[in-house]
C-alpha atoms as a PDB file:
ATOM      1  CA  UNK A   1      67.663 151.450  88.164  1.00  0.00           C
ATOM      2  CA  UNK A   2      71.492 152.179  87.108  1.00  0.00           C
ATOM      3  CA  UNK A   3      72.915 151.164  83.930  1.00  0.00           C
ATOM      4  CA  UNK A   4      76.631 151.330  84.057  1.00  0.00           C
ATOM      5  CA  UNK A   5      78.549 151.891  80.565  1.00  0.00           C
ATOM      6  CA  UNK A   6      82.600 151.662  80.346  1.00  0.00           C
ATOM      7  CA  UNK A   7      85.368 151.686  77.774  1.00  0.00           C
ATOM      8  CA  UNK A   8      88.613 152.679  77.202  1.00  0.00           C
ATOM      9  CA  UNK A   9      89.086 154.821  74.123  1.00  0.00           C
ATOM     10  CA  UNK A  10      91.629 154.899  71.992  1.00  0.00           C
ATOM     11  CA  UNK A  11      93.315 158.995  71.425  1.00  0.00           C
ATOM     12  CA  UNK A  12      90.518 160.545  69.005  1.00  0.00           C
ATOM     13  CA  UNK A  13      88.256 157.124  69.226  1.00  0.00           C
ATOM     14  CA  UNK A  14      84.763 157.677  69.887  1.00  0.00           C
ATOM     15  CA  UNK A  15      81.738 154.739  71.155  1.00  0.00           C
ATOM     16  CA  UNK A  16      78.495 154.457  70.694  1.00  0.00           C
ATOM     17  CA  UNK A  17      76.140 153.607  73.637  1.00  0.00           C
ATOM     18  CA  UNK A  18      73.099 152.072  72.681  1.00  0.00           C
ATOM     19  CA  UNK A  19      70.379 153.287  74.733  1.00  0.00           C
ATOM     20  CA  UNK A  20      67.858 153.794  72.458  1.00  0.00           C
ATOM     21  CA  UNK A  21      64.163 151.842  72.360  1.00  0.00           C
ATOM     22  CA  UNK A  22      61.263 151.466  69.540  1.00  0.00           C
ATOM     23  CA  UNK A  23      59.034 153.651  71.648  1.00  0.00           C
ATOM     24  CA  UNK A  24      61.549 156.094  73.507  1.00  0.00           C
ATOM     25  CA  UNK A  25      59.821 155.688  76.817  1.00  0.00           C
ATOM     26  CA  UNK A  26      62.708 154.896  78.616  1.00  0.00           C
ATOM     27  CA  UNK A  27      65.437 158.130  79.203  1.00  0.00           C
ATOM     28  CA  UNK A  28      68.120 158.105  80.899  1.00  0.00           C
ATOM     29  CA  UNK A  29      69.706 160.845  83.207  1.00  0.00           C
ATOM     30  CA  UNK A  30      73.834 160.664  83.625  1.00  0.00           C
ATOM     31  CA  UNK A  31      74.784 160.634  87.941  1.00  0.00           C
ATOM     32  CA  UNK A  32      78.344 159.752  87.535  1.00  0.00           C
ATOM     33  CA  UNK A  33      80.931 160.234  84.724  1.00  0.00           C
ATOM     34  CA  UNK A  34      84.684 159.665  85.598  1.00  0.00           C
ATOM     35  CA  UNK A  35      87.573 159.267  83.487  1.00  0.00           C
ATOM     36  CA  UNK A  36      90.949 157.345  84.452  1.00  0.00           C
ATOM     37  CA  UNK A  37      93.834 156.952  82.456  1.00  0.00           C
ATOM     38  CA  UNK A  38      94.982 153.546  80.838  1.00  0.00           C
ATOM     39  CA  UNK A  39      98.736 153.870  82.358  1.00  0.00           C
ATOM     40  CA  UNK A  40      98.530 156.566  85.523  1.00  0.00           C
ATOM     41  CA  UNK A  41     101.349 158.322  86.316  1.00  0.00           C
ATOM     42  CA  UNK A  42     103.727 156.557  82.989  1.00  0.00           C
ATOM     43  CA  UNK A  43     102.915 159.902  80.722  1.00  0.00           C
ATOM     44  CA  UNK A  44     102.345 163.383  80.748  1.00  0.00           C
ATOM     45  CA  UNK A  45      98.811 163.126  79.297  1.00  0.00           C
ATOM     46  CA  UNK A  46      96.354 165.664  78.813  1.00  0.00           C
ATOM     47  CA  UNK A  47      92.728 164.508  78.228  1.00  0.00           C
ATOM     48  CA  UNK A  48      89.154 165.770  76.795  1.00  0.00           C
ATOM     49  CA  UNK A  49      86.444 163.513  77.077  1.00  0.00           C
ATOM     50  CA  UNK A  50      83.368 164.479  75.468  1.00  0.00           C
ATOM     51  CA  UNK A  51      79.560 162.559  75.743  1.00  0.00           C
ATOM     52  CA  UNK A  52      77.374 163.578  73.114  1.00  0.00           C
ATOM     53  CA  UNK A  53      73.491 163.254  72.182  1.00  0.00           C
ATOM     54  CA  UNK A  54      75.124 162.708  68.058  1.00  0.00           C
ATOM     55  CA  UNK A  55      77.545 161.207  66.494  1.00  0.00           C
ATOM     56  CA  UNK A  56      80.908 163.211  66.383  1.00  0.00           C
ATOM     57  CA  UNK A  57      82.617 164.357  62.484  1.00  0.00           C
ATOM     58  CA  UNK A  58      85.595 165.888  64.224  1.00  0.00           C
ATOM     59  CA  UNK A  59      87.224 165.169  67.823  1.00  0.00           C
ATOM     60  CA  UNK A  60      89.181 167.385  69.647  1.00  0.00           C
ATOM     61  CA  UNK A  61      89.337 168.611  72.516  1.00  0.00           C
ATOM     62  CA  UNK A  62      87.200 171.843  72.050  1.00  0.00           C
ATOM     63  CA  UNK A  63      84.722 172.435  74.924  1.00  0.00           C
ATOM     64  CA  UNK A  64      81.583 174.530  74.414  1.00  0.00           C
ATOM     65  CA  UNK A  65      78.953 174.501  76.362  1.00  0.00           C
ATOM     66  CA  UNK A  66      76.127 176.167  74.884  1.00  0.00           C
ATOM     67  CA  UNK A  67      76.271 173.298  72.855  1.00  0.00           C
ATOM     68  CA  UNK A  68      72.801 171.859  73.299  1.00  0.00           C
ATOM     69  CA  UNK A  69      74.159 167.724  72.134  1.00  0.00           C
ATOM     70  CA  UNK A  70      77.344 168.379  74.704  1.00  0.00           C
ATOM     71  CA  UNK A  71      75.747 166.166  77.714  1.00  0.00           C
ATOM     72  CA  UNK A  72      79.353 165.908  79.416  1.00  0.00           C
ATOM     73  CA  UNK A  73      82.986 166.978  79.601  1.00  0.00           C
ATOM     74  CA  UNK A  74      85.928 165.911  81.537  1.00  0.00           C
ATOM     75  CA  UNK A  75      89.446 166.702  81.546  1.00  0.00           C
ATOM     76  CA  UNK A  76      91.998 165.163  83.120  1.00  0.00           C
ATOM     77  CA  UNK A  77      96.003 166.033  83.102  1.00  0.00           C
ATOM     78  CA  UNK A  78      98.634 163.972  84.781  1.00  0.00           C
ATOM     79  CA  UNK A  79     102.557 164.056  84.427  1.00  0.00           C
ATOM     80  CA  UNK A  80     105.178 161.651  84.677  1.00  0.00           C
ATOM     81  CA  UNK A  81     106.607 162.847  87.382  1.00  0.00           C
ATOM     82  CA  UNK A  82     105.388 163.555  91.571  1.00  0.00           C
ATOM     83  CA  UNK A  83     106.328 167.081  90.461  1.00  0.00           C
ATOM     84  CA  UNK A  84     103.080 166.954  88.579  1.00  0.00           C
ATOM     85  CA  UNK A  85     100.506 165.307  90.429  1.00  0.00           C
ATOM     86  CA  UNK A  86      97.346 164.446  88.400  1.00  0.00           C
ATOM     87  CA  UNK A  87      94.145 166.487  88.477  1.00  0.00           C
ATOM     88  CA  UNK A  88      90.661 166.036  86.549  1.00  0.00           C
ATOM     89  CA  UNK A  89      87.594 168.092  86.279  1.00  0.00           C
ATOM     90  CA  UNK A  90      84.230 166.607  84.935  1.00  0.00           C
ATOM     91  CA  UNK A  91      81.027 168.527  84.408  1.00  0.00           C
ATOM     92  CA  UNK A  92      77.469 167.117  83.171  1.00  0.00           C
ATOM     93  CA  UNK A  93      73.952 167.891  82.747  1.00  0.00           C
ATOM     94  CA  UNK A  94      71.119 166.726  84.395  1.00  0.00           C
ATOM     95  CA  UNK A  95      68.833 166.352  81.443  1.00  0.00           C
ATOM     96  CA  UNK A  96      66.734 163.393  80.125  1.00  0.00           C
ATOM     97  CA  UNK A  97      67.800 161.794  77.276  1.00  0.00           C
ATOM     98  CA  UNK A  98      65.924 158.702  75.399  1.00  0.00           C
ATOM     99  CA  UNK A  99      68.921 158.335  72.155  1.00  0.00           C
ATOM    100  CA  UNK A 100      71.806 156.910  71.410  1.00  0.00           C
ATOM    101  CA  UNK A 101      74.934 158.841  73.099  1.00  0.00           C
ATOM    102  CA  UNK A 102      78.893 159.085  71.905  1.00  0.00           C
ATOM    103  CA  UNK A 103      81.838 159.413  73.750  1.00  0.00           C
ATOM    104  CA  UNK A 104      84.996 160.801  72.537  1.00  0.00           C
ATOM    105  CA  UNK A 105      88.727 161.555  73.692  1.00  0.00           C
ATOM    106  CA  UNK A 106      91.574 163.163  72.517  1.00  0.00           C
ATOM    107  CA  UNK A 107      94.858 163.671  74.596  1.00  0.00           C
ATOM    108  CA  UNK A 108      96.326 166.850  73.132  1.00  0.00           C
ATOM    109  CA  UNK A 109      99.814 166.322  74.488  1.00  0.00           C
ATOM    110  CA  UNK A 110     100.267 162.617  73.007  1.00  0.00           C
ATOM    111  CA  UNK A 111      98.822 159.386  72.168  1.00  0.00           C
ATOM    112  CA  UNK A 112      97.532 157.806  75.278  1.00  0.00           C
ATOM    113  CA  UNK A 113      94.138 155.774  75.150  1.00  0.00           C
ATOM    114  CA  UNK A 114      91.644 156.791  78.532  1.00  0.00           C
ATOM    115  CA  UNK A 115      89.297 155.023  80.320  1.00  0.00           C
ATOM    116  CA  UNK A 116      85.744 156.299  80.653  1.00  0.00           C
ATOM    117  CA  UNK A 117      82.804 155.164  83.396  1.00  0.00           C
ATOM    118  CA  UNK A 118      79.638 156.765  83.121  1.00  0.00           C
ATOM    119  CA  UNK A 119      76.575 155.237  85.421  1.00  0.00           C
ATOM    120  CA  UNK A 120      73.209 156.871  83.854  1.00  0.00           C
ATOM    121  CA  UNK A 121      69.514 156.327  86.145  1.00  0.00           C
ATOM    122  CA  UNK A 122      66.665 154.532  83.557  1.00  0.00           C
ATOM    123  CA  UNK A 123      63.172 156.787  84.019  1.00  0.00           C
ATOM    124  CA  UNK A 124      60.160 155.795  82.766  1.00  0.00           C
ATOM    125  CA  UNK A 125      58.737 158.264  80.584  1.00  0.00           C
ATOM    126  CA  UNK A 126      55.532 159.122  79.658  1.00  0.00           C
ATOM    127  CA  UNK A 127      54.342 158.986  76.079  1.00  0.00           C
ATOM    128  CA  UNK A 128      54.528 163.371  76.062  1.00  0.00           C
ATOM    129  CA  UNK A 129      57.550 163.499  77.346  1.00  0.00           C
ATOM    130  CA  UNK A 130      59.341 160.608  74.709  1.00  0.00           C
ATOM    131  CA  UNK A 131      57.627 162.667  72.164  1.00  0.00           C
ATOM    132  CA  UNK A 132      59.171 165.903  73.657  1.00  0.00           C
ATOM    133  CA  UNK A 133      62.672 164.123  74.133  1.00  0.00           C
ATOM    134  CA  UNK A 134      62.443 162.693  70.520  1.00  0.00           C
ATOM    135  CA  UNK A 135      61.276 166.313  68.784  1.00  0.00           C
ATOM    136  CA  UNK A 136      64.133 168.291  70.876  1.00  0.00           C
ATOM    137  CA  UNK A 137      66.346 166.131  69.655  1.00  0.00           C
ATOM    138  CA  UNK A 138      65.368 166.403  65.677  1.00  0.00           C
ATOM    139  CA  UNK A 139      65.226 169.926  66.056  1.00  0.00           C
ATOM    140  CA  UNK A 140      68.867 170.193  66.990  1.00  0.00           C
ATOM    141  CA  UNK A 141      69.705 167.384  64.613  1.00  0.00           C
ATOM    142  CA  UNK A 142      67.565 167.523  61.526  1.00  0.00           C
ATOM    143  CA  UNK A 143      69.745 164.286  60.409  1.00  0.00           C
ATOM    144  CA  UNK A 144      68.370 162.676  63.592  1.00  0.00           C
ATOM    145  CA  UNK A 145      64.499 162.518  61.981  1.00  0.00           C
ATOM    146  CA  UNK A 146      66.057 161.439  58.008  1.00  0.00           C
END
């Protein structure tokens, strides 16, 4: 099954998406994540959208990824002008995740809000592998377990 998640995020906004269960058993694996702007073509915009396994302290539009909580990135740039014609570049993993995720954007070249649409696959897991989802997790987040 797909769940489909979508927004529009205010310049350095972030949302939750509740995904998470009492048992973890269900994960989830991201298959699309796209990014369109709130007023194409009106503004030179330049956009960073992040997705995150935690909850973001500071938004910008820093990409790393040997990040092991980065799950996604996508940046998009478009100009107000045909002189400029819009382009975008998204990248995400393929892992399994059973948390709560956060999405974030920041347009570094103004104020602009973006729109976000992410479709993630449900899996079933098995009891090991929630465990092994869950434990990963705490160990990169020891705030995730307190």
């Amino acid at each position: 099954m797909i769940k489909t998640f979508r927004g529009l995020l205010a310049d350095g906004g972030q949302d939750r998406i509740r995904l998470s269960t009492k048992k973890g058993k269900r994960g989830y694996r991201i298959v699309k994540f796209q990014i369109f702007p709130n007023e194409p073509g009106e503004q030179h915009q330049e956009h960073t959208v992040k997705l995150y396994k935690i909850i973001q302290t500071t938004i910008d539009n820093t990409v790393d990824f040997s990040d092991g909580n980065l799950l996604a990135a996508g940046y998009y740039q478009d100009g107000d002008s045909p002189s400029y014609p819009a382009s975008m570049d998204i990248i995400f993993e393929q892992e399994i995740f059973n948390q709560d995720v956060y999405i974030t954007a920041v347009d570094t070249h103004g104020s602009q809000p973006m729109n976000y649409y992410v479709e993630l696959e449900t899996i079933n897991m098995t009891d090991n592998a929630a465990a092994v989802s869950t434990l990963r997790d705490i160990r990169l987040n020891p705030q995730v377990g307190a």
